[in-house]
C-alpha atoms as a PDB file:
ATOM      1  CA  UNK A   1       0.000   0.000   0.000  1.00  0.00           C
ATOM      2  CA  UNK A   2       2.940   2.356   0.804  1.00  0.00           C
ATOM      3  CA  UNK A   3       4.270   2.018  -2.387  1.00  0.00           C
ATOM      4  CA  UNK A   4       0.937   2.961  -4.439  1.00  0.00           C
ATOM      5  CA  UNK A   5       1.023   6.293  -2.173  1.00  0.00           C
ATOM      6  CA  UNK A   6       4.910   7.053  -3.232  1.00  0.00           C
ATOM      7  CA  UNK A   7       4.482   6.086  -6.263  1.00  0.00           C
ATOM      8  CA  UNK A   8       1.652   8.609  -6.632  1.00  0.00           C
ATOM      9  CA  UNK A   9       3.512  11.263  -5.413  1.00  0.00           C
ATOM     10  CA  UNK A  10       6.503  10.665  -7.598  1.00  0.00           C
ATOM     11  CA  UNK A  11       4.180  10.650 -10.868  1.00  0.00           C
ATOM     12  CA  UNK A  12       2.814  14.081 -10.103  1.00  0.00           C
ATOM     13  CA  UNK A  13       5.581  15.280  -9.161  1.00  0.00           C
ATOM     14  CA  UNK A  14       7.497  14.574 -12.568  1.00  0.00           C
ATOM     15  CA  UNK A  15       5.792  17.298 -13.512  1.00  0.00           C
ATOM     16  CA  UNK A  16     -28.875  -1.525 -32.006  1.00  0.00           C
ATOM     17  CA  UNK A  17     -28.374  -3.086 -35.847  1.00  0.00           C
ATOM     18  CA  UNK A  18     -26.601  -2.052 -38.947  1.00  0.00           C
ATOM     19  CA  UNK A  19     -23.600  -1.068 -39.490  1.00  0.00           C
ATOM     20  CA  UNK A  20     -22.142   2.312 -37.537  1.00  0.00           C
ATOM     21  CA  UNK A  21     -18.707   3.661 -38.431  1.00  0.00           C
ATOM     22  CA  UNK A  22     -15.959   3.458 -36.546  1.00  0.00           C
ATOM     23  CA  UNK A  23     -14.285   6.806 -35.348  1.00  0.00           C
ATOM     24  CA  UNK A  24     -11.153   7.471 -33.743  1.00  0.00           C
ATOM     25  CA  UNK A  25     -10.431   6.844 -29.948  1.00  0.00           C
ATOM     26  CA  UNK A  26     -10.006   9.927 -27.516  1.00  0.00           C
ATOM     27  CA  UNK A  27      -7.552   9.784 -24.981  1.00  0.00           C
ATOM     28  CA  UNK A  28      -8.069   8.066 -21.598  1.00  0.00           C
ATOM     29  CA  UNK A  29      -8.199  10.723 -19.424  1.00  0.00           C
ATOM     30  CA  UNK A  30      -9.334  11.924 -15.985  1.00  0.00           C
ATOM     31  CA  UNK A  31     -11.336  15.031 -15.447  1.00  0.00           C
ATOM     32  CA  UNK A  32      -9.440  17.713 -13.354  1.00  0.00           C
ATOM     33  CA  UNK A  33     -11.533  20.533 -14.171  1.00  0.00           C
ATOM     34  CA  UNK A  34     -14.535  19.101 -11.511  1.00  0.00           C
ATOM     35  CA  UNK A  35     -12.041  18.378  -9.479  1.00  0.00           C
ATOM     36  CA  UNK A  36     -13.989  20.594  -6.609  1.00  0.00           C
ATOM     37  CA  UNK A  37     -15.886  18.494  -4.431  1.00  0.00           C
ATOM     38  CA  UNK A  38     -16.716  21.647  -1.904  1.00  0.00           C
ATOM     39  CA  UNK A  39     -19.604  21.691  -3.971  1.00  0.00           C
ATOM     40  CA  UNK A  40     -23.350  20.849  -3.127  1.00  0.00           C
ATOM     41  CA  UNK A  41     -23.651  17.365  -3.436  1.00  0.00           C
ATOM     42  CA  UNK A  42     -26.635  16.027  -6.445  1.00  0.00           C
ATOM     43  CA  UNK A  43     -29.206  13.252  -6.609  1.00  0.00           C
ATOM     44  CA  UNK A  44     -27.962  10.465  -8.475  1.00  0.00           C
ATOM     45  CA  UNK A  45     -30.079  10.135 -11.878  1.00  0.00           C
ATOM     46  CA  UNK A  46     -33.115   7.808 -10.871  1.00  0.00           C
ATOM     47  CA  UNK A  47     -33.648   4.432 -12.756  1.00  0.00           C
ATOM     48  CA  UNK A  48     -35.850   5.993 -15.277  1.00  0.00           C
ATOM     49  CA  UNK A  49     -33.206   8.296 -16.637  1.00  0.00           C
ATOM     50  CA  UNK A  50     -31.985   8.104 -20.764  1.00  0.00           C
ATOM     51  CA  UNK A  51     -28.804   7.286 -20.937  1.00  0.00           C
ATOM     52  CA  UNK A  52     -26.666   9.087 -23.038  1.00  0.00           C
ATOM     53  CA  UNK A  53     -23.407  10.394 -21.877  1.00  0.00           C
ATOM     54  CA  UNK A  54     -20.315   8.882 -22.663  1.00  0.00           C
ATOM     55  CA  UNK A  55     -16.876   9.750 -20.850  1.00  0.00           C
ATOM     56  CA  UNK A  56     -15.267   7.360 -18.252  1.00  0.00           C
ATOM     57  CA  UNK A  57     -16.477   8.152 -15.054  1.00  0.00           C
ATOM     58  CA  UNK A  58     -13.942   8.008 -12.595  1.00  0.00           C
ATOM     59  CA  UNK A  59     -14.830   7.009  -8.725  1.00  0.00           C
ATOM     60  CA  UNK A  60     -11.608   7.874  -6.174  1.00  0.00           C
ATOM     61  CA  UNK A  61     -10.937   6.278  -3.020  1.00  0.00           C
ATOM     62  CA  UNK A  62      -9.287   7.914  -0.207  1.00  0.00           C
ATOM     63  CA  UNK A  63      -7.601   5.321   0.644  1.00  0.00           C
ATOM     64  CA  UNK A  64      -4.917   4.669  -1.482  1.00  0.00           C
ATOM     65  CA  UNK A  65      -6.723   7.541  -4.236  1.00  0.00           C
ATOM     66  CA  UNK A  66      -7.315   5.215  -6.507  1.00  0.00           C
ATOM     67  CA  UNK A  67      -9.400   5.125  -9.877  1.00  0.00           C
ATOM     68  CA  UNK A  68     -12.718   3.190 -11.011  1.00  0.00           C
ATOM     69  CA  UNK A  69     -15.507   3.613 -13.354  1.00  0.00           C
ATOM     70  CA  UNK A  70     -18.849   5.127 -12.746  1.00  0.00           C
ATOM     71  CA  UNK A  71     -21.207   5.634 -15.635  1.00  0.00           C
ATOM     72  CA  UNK A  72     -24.891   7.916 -14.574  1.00  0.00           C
ATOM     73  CA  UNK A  73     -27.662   7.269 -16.368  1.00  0.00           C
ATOM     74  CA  UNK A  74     -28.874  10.299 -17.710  1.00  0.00           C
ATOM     75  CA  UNK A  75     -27.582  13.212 -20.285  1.00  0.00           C
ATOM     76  CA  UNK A  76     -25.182  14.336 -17.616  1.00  0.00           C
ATOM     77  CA  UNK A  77     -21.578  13.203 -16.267  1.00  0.00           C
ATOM     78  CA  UNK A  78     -20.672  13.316 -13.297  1.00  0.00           C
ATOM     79  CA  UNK A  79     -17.612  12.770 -11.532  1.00  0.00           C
ATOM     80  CA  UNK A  80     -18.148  10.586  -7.954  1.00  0.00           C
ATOM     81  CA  UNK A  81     -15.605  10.509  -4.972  1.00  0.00           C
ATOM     82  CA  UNK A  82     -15.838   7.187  -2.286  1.00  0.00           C
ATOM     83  CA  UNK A  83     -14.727   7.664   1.151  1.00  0.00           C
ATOM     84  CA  UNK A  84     -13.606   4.329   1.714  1.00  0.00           C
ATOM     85  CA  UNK A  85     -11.089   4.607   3.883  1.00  0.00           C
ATOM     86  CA  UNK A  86     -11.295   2.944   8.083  1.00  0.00           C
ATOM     87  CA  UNK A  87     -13.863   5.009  10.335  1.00  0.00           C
ATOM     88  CA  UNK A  88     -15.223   6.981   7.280  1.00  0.00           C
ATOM     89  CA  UNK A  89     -18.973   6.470   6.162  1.00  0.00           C
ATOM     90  CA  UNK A  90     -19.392   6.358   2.852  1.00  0.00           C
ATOM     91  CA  UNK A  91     -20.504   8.983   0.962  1.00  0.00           C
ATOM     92  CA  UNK A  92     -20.125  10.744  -2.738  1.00  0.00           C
ATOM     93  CA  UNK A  93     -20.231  13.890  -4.130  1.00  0.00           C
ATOM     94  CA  UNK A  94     -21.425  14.331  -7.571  1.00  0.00           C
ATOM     95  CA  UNK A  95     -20.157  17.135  -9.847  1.00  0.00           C
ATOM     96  CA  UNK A  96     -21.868  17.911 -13.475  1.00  0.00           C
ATOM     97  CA  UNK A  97     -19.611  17.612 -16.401  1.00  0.00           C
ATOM     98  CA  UNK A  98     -20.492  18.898 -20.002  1.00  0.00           C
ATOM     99  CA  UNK A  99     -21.946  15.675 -21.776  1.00  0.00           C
ATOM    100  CA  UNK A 100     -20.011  14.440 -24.484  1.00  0.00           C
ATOM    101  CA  UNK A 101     -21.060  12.805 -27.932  1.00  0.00           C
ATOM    102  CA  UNK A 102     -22.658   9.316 -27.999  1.00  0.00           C
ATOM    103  CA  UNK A 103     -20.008   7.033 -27.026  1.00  0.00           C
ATOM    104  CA  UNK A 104     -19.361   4.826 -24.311  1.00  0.00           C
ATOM    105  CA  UNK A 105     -15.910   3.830 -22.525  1.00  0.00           C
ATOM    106  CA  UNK A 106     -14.890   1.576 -20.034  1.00  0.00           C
ATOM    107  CA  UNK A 107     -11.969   2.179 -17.899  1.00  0.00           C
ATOM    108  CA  UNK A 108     -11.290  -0.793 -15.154  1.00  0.00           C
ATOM    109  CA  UNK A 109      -8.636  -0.647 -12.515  1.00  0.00           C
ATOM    110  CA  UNK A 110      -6.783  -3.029 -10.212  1.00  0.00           C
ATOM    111  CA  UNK A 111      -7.175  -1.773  -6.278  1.00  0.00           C
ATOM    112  CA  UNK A 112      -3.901  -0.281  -6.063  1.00  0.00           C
ATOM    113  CA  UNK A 113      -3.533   1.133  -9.473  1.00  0.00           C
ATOM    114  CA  UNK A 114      -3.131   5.188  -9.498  1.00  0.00           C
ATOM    115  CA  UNK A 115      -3.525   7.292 -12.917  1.00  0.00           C
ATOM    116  CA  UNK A 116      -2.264  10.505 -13.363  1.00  0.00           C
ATOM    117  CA  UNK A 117      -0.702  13.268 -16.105  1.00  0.00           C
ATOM    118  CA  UNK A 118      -4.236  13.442 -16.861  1.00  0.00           C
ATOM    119  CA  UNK A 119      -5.122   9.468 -17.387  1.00  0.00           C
ATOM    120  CA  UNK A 120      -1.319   9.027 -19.427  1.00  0.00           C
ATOM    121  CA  UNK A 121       0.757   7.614 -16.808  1.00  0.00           C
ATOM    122  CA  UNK A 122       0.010   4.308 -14.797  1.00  0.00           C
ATOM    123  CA  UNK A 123       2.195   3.907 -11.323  1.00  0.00           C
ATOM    124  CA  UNK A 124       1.061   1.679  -8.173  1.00  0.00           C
ATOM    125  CA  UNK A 125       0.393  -2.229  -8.109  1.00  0.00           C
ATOM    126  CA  UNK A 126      -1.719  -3.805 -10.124  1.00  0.00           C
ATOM    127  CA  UNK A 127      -3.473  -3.471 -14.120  1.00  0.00           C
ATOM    128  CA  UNK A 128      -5.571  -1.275 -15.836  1.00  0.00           C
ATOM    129  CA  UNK A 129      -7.403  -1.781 -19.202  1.00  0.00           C
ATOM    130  CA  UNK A 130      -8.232   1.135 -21.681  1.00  0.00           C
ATOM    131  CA  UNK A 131     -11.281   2.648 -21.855  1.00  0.00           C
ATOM    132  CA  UNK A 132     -12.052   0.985 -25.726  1.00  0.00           C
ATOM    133  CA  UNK A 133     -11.680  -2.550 -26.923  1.00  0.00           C
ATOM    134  CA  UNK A 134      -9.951  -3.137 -30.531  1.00  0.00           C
ATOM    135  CA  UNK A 135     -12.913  -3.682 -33.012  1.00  0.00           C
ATOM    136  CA  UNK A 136     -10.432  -2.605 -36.203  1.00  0.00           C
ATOM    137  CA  UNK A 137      -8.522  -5.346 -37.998  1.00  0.00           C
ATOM    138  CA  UNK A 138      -5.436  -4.232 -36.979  1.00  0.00           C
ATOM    139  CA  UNK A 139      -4.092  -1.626 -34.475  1.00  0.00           C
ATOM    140  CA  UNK A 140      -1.389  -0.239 -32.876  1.00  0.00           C
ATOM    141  CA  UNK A 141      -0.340   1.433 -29.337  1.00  0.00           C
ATOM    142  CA  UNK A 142       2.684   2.062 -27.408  1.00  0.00           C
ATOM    143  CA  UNK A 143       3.637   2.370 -24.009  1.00  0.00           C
ATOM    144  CA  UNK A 144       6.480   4.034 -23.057  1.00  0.00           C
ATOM    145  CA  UNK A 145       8.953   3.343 -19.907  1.00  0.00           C
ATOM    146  CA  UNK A 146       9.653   6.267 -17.659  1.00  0.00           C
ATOM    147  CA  UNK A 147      10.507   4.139 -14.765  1.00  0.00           C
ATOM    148  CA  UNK A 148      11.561   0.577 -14.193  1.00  0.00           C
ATOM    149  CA  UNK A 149      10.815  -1.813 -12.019  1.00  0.00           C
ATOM    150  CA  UNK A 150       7.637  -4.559 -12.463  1.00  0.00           C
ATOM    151  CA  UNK A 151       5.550  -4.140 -15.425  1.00  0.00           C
ATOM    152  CA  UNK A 152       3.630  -5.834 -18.654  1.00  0.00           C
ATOM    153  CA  UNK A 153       1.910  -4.510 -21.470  1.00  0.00           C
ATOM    154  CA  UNK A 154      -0.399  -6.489 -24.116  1.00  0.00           C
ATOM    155  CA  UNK A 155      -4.020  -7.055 -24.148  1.00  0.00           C
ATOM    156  CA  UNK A 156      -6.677  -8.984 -22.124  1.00  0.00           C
ATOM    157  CA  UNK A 157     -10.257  -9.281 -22.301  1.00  0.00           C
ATOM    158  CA  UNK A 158     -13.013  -7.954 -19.268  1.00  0.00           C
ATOM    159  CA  UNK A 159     -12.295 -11.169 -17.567  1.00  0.00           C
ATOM    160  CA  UNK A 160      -9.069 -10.456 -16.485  1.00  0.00           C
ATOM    161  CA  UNK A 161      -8.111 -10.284 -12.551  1.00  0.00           C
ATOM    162  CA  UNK A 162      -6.466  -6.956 -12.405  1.00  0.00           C
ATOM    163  CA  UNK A 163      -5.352  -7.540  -9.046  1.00  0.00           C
ATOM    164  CA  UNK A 164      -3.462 -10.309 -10.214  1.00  0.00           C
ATOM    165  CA  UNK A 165      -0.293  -9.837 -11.502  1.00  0.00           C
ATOM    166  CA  UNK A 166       1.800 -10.729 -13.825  1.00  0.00           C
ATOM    167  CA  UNK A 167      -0.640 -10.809 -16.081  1.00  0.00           C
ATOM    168  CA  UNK A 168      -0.716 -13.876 -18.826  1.00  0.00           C
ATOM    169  CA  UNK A 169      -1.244 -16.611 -16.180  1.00  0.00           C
ATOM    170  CA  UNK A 170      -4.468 -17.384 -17.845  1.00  0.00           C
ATOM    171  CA  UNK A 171      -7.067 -17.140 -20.919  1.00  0.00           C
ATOM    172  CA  UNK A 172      -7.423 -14.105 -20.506  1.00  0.00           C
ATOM    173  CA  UNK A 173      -4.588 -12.080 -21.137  1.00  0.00           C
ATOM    174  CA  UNK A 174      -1.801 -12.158 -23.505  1.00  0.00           C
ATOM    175  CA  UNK A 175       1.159  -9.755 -22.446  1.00  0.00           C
ATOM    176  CA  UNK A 176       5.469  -8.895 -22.735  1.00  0.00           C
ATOM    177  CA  UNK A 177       6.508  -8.785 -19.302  1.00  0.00           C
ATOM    178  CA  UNK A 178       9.281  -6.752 -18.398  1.00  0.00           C
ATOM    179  CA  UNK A 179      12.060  -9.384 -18.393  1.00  0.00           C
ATOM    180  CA  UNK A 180      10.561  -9.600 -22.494  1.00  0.00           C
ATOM    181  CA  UNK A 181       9.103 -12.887 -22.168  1.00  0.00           C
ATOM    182  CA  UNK A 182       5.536 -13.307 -23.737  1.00  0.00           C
ATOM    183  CA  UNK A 183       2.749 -15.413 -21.594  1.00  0.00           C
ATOM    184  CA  UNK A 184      -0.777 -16.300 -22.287  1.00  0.00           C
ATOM    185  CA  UNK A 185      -2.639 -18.825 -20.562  1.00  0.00           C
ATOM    186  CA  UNK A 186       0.877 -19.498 -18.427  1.00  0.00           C
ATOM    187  CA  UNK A 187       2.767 -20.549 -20.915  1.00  0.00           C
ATOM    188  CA  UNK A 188       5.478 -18.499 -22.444  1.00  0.00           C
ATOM    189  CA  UNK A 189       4.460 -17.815 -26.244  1.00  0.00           C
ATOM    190  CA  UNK A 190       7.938 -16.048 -27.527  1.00  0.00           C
ATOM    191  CA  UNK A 191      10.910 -13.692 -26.252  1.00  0.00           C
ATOM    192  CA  UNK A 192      13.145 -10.716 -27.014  1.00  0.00           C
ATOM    193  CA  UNK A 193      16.051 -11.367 -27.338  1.00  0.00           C
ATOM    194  CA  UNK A 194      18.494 -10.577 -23.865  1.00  0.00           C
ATOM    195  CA  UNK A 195      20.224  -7.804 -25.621  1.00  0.00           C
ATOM    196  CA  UNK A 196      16.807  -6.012 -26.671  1.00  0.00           C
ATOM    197  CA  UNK A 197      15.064  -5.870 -23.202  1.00  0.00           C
ATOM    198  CA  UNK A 198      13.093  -2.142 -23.037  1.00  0.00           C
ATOM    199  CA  UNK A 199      14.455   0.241 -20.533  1.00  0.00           C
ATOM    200  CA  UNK A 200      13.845   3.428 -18.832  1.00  0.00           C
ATOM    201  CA  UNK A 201      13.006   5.971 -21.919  1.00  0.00           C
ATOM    202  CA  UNK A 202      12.297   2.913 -24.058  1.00  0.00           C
ATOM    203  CA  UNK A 203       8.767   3.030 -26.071  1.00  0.00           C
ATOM    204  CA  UNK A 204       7.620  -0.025 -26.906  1.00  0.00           C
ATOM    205  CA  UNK A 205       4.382  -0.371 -29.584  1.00  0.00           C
ATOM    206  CA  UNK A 206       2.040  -2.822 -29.891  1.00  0.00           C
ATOM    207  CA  UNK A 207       0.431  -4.417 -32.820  1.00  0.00           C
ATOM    208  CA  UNK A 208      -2.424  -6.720 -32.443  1.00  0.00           C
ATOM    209  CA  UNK A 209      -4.288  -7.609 -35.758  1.00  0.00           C
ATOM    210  CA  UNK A 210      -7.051 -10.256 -34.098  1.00  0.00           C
ATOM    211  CA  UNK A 211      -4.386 -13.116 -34.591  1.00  0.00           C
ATOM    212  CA  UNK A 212      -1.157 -12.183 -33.381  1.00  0.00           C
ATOM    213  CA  UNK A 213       0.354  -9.334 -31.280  1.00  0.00           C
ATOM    214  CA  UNK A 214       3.753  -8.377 -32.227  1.00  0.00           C
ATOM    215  CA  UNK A 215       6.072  -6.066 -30.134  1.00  0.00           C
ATOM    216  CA  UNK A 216       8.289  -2.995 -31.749  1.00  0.00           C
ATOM    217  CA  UNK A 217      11.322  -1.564 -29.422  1.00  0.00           C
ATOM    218  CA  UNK A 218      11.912   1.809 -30.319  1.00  0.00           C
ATOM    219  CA  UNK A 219       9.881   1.443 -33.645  1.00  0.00           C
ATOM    220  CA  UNK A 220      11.982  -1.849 -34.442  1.00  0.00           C
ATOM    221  CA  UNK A 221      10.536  -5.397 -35.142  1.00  0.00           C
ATOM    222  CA  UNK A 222      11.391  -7.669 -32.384  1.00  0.00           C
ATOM    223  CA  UNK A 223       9.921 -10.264 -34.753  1.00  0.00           C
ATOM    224  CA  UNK A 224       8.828 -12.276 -31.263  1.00  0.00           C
ATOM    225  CA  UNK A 225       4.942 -12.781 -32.950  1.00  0.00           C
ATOM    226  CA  UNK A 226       2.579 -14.210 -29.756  1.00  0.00           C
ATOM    227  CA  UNK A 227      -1.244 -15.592 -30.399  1.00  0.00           C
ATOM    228  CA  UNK A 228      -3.861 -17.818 -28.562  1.00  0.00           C
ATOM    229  CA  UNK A 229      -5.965 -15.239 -26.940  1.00  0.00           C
ATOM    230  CA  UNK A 230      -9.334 -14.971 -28.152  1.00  0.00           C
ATOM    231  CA  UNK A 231     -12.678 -12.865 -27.912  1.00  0.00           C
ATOM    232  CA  UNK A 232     -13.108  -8.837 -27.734  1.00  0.00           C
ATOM    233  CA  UNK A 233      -9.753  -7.449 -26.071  1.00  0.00           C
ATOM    234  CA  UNK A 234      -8.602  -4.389 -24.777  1.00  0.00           C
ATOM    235  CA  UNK A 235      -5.201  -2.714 -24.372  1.00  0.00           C
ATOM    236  CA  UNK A 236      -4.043  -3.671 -20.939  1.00  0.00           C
ATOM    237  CA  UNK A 237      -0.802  -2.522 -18.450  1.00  0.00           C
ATOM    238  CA  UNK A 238       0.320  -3.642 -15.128  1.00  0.00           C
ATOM    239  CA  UNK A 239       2.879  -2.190 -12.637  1.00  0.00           C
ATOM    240  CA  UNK A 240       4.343  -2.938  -9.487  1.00  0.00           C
ATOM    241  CA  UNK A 241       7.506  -2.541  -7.449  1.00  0.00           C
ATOM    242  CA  UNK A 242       7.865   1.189  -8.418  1.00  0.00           C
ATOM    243  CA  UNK A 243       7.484   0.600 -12.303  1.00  0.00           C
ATOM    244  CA  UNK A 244       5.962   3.545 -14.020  1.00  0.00           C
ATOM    245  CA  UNK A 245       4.560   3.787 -17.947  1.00  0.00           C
ATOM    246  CA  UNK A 246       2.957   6.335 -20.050  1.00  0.00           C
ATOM    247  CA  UNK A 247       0.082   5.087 -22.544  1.00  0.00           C
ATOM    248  CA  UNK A 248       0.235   6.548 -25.879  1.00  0.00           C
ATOM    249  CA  UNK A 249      -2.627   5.882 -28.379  1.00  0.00           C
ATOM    250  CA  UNK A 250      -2.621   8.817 -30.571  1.00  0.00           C
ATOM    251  CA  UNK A 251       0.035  10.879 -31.804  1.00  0.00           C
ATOM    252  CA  UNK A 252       2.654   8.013 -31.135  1.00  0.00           C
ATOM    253  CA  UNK A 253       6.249   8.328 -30.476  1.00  0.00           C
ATOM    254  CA  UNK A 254       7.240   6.298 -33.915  1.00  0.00           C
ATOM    255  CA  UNK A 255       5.159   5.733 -37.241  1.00  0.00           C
ATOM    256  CA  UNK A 256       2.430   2.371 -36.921  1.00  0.00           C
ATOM    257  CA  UNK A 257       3.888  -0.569 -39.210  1.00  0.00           C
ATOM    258  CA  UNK A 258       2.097  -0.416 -42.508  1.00  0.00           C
ATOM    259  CA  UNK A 259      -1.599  -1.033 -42.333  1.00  0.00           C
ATOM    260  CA  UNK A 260      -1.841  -1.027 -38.985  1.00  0.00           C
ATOM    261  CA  UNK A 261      -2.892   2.603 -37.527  1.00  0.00           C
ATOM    262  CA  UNK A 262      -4.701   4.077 -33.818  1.00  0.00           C
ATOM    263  CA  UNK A 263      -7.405   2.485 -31.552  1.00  0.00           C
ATOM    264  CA  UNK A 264     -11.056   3.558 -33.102  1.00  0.00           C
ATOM    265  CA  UNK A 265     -14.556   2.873 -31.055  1.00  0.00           C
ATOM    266  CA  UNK A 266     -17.634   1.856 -32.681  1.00  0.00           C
ATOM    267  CA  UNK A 267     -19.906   4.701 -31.905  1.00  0.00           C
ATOM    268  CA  UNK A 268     -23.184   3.055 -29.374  1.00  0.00           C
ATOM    269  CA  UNK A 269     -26.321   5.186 -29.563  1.00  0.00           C
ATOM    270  CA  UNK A 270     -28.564   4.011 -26.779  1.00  0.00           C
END
């Protein structure tokens, strides 16, 4: 638990049918401008209420400040804060966001996980999973290392124990671990080679084309191809042991292999 809390502060310190179109992915983010919870607190949105807002909303806990989903049901976000922590009753404040357009994200956390540099940069114990799962034929995403330590980056379905790490002990994830070893189901699917292990400053990219993810170092093929996971998957990280990474799904760090390109959503209109 101690190290989710100095971890923390060392991140912010660094400163329907038929067919609908895909469209492109916005960043995982937290909201800091509703930050504010001085505020009067709101009624949550009864049972009755249309749902049709579409950010991640993001539920902290004062006990270790960490980061879950909460999605309202009405036209309105709002962001929710838990007082979870020993002797505390629990309560929640909720603050009105603008809505957004019609889309709908998912953002799920292990306990200990802490986000920051406005939902970038993972620190803590334990996994997260980003807030859209890969519908396109082929995509492409890269994390990049700011601080070693425990960590593994792939994707995993909604199944996945995020409490549970390393990930790729089971069906449902398929990850590189920091020591560059690929796992799914327990079994170790490929490696890097020793003399091509990421670093701190390394960015490592992901492709996953519904078959096989592959793993780029510093926009190089590691040609280490890893498969067997199956169903609708989502990018996934862990951390532990004072690792730190920065997602980066847009405006990447080196140029997407051929073909493959950004996570898009499929727009949901409820």
């Amino acid at each position: 638990m101690a190290t989710s809390v100095l971890c923390c502060l060392r991140c912010c310190r660094d400163g329907g049918t038929g067919h609908i179109p895909l469209k492109e992915m916005p960043a995982v983010q937290l909201d800091t401008q509703h930050m504010d919870l001085s505020r009067r607190r709101r009624t949550p949105p009864g049972p009755g209420s249309v749902f049709k807002a579409a950010q991640p909303f993001l539920c902290l806990s004062s006990r270790v400040g960490v980061w879950t989903s909460h999605f309202p049901r009405n036209s309105e976000g709002f962001l929710r804060r838990c007082h979870t922590s020993p002797g505390e009753g629990a309560e929640s404040a909720l603050l009105p966001r603008p809505s957004q357009n019609l889309h709908i994200f998912r953002m799920l956390l292990g306990t200990d996980v802490v986000i920051v540099k406005n939902g970038r940069r993972i620190c803590g114990t334990g996994g997260c999973l980003a807030s859209a799962p890969l519908h396109q034929n082929k995509s492409y995403f890269e994390f990049k290392v700011q601080s070693t330590g425990i960590w593994g980056i792939g994707v995993a379905t909604q199944k996945v124990n995020l409490n549970q790490i390393p990930l790729g002990r089971d069906v449902h994830s398929l990850v590189m671990r920091n020591d560059g070893a690929l796992y799914h189901n327990n079994e170790e699917k490929n490696r890097l080679p020793a003399n091509s292990l990421p670093q701190e400053g390394d960015v490592v990219g992901i492709t996953y084309d519904h078959v096989e993810l592959n793993v780029y170092l510093n926009g190089k093929n590691m040609h280490c191809p890893a498969s067997g996971i199956r169903g609708t998957v989502y990018p996934v990280v862990y951390v532990d042991d004072s690792a730190i990474l920065d997602c980066q799904f847009s405006e990447f760090y080196h140029t997407p292999p051929p073909g493959f390109e950004k996570i898009l959503f499929e727009q949901q209109i409820f």
